[in-house]
Protein backbone atom coordinates (compact mmCIF):
# COMPACT_ATOMS: atom_id res chain seq x y z
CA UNK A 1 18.97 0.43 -4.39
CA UNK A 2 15.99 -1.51 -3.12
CA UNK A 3 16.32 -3.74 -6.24
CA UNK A 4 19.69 -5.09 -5.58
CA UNK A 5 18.54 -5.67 -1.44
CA UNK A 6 15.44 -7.41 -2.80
CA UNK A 7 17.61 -9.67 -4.98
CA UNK A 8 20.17 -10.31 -1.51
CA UNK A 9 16.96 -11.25 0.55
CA UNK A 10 15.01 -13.31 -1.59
CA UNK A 11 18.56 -15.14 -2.46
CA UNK A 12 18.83 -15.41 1.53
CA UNK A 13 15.53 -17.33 2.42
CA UNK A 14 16.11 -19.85 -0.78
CA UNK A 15 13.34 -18.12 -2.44
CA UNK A 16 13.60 -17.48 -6.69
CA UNK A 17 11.10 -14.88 -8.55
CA UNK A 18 11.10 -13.77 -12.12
CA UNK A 19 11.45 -10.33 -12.88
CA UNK A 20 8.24 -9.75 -12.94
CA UNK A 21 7.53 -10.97 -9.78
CA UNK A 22 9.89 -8.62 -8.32
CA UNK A 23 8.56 -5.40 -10.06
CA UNK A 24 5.91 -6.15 -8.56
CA UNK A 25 6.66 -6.27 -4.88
CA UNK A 26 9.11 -3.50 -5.27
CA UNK A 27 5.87 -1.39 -6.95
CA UNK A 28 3.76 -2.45 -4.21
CA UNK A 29 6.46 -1.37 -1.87
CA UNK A 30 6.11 2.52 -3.63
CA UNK A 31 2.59 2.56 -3.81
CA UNK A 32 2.69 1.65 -0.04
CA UNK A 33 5.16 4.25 0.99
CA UNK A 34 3.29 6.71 -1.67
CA UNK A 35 -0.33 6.09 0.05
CA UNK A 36 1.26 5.90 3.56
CA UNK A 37 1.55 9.47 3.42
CA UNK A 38 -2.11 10.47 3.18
CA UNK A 39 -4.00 7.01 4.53
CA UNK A 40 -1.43 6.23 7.16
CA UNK A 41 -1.54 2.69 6.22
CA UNK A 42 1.64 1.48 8.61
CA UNK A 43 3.73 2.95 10.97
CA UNK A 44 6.86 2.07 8.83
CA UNK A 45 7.64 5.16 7.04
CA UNK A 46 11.12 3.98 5.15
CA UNK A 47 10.99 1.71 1.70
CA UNK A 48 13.87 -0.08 2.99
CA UNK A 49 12.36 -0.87 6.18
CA UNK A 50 8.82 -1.63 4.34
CA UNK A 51 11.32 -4.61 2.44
CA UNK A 52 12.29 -5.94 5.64
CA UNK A 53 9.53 -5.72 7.67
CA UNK A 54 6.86 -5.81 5.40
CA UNK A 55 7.24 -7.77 2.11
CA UNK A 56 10.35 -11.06 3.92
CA UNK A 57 8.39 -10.76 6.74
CA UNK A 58 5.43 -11.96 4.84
CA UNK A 59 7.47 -14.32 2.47
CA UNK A 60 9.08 -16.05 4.96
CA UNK A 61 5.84 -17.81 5.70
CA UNK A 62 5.40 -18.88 1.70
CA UNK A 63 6.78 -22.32 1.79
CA UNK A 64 4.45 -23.87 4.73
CA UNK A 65 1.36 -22.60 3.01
CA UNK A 66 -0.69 -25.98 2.08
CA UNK A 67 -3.48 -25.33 -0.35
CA UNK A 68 -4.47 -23.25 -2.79
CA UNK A 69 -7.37 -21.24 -1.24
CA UNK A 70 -6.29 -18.63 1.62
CA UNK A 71 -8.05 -15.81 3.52
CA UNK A 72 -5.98 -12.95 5.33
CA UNK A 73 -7.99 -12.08 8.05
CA UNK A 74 -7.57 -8.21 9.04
CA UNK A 75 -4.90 -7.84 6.49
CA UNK A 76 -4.63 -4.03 6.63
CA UNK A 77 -3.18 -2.84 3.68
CA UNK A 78 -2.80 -6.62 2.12
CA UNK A 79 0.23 -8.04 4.46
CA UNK A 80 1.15 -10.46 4.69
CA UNK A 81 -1.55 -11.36 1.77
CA UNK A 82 -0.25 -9.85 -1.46
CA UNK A 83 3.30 -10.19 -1.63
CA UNK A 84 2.31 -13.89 -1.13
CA UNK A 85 -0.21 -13.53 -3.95
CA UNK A 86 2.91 -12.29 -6.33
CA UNK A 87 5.12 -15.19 -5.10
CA UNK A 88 2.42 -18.04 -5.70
CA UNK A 89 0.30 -17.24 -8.46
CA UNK A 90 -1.53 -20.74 -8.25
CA UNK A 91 -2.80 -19.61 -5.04
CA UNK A 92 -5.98 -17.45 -4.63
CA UNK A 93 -6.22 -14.79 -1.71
CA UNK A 94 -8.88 -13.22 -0.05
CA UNK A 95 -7.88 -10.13 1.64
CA UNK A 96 -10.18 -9.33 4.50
CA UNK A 97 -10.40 -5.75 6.38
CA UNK A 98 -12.94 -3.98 8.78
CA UNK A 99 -11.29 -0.32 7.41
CA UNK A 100 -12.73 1.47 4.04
CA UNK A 101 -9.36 2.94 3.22
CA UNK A 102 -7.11 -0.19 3.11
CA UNK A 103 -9.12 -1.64 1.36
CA UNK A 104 -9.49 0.63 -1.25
CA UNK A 105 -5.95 0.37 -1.06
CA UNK A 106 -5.54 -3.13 -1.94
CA UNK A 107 -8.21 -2.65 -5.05
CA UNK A 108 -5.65 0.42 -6.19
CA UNK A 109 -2.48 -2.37 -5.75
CA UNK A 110 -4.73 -4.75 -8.00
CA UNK A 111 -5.44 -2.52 -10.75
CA UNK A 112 -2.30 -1.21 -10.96
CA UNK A 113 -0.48 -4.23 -10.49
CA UNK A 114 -2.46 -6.47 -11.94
CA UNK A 115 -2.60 -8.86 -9.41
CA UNK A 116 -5.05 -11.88 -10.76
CA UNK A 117 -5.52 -13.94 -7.59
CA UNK A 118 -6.27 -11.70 -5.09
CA UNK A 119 -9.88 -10.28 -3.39
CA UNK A 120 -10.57 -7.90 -1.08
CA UNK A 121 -13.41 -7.56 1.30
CA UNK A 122 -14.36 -4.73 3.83
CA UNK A 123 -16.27 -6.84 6.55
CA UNK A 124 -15.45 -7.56 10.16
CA UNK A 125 -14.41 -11.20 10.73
CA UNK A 126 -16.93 -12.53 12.12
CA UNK A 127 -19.65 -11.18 10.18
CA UNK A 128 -17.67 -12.33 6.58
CA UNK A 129 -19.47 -15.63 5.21
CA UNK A 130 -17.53 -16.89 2.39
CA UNK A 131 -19.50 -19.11 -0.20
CA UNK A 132 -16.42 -21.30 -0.42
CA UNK A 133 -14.23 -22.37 3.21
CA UNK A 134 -10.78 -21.84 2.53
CA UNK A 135 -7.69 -24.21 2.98
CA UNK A 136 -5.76 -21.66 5.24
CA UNK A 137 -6.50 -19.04 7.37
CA UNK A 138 -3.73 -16.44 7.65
CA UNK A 139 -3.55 -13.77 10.61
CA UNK A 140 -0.44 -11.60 11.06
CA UNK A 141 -2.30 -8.85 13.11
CA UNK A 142 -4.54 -11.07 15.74
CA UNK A 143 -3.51 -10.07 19.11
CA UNK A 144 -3.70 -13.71 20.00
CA UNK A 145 -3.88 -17.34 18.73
CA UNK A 146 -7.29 -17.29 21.13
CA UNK A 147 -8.77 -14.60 19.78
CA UNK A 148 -7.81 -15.57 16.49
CA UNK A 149 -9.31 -19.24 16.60
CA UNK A 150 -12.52 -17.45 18.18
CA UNK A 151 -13.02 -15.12 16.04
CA UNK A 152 -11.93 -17.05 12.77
CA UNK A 153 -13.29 -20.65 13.48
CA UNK A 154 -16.09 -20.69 10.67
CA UNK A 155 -13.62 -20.05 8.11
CA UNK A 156 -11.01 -23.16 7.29
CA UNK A 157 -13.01 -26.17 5.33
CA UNK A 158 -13.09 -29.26 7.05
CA UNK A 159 -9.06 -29.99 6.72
CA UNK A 160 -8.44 -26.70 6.71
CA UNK A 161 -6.01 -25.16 9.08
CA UNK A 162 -5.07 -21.67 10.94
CA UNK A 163 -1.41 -19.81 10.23
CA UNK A 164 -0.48 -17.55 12.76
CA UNK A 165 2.38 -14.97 12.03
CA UNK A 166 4.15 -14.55 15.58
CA UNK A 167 7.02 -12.39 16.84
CA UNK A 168 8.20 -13.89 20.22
CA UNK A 169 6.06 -16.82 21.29
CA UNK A 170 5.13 -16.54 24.78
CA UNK A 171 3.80 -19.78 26.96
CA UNK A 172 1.08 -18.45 28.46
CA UNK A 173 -0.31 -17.39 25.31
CA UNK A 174 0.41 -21.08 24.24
CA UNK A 175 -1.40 -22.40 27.16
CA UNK A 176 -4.36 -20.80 26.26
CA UNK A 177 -5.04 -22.38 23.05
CA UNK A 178 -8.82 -23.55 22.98
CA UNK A 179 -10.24 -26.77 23.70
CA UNK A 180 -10.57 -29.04 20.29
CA UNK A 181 -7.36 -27.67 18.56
CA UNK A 182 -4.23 -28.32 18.40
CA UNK A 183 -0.80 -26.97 17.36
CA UNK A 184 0.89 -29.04 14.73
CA UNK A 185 3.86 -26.94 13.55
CA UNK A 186 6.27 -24.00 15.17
CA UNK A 187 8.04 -22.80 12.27
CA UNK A 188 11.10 -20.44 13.13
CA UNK A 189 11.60 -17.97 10.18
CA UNK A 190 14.69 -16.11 9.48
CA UNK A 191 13.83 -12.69 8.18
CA UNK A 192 16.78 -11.16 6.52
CA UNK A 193 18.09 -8.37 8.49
CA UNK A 194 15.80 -8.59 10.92
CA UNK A 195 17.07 -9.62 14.73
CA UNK A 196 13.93 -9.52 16.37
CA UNK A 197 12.30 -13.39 16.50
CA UNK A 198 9.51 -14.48 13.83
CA UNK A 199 7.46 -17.68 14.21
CA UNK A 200 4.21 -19.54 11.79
CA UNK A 201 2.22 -21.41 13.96
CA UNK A 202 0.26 -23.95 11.87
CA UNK A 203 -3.07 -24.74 14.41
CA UNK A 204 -5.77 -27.27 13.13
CA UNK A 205 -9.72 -28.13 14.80
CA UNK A 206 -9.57 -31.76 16.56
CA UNK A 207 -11.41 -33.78 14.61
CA UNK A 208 -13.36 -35.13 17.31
CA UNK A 209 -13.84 -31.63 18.35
């Protein structure tokens, strides 16, 4: 019962959530395997898996979030951005997508959820200027920390900083961080029942940069 794994896993990454918390990420894990169907949202068919790979792969990350304003920059269908909005209601999240259909995804998750802190905007990256800078930038889907910091530089606020969701770090993607930042943290995360390797990156701008 994906209750009683949900309780296992949350106990296993030191992370506690009242019950309505976790209704809530075990609805959004239905209506994601329910709307998967028709809007092919994910390539991971199986609730169980969607647990796993989906909602602790996106916790994991919770407890290095500084801030309380965040922007998850082509979040498909709201990963790793609204299971973190259930865990930390003080936080606000703005969920941002290039694709119609996840995002009117994310708007279905809201209403029927009722998820209070969460946003979501259909724009491409680079053309999305926010009124407000944000205190993190999340990416779980950039395929690199280059094209991420390109792409997403006119986002963070002045002390703001960049949070890149890795699998296997590899050096020469390292080495080609831009000129005038700088990584601060490597975070190794342990994702319950997952073997495969999981790393935050926590990247800030130079401030002589």
């Amino acid at each position: 019962m994906l209750s009683v794994q949900l309780d296992t896993y949350l106990a296993d990454i030191d992370m506690t959530a009242t019950p309505e918390q976790k209704q809530k990420l075990l609805d959004f894990v239905a209506m994601l395997a329910k709307w998967n169907k028709a809007y092919n949202l994910t390539s991971v068919r199986d609730p169980e898996q969607m647990l796993i790979r989906h909602i602790m792969d996106s916790l994991a990350a919770s407890k290095h979030l500084v801030g309380e304003r965040f922007i998850d920059v082509g979040t498909g269908p709201g990963l790793p951005g609204i299971p973190l909005a259930i865990m930390n209601p003080d936080k606000t999240f703005v969920l941002l997508d290039s694709l119609g259909k996840r995002i009117r995804f994310q708007k279905q998750v809201q209403f029927e959820l009722g998820i209070n802190n969460i946003s979501s905007v259909e724009s491409r990256v680079e053309a999305y200027q926010p009124e407000e800078k944000f205190d993190g930038v999340l990416s779980r889907a950039f395929a690199s920390i280059e094209d991420m910091l390109h792409w997403c530089q006119h986002l963070p606020k002045e002390n703001g900083c960049f949070y890149a969701l890795k699998g296997q770090l590899s050096d020469e993607e390292m080495a080609q961080l831009p000129e005038g930042y700088s990584v601060t943290d490597v975070f190794e995360l342990k994702v319950p029942r997952l073997e495969e390797q999981r790393h935050l990156l926590r990247v800030v701008k130079n401030s002589e940069a």
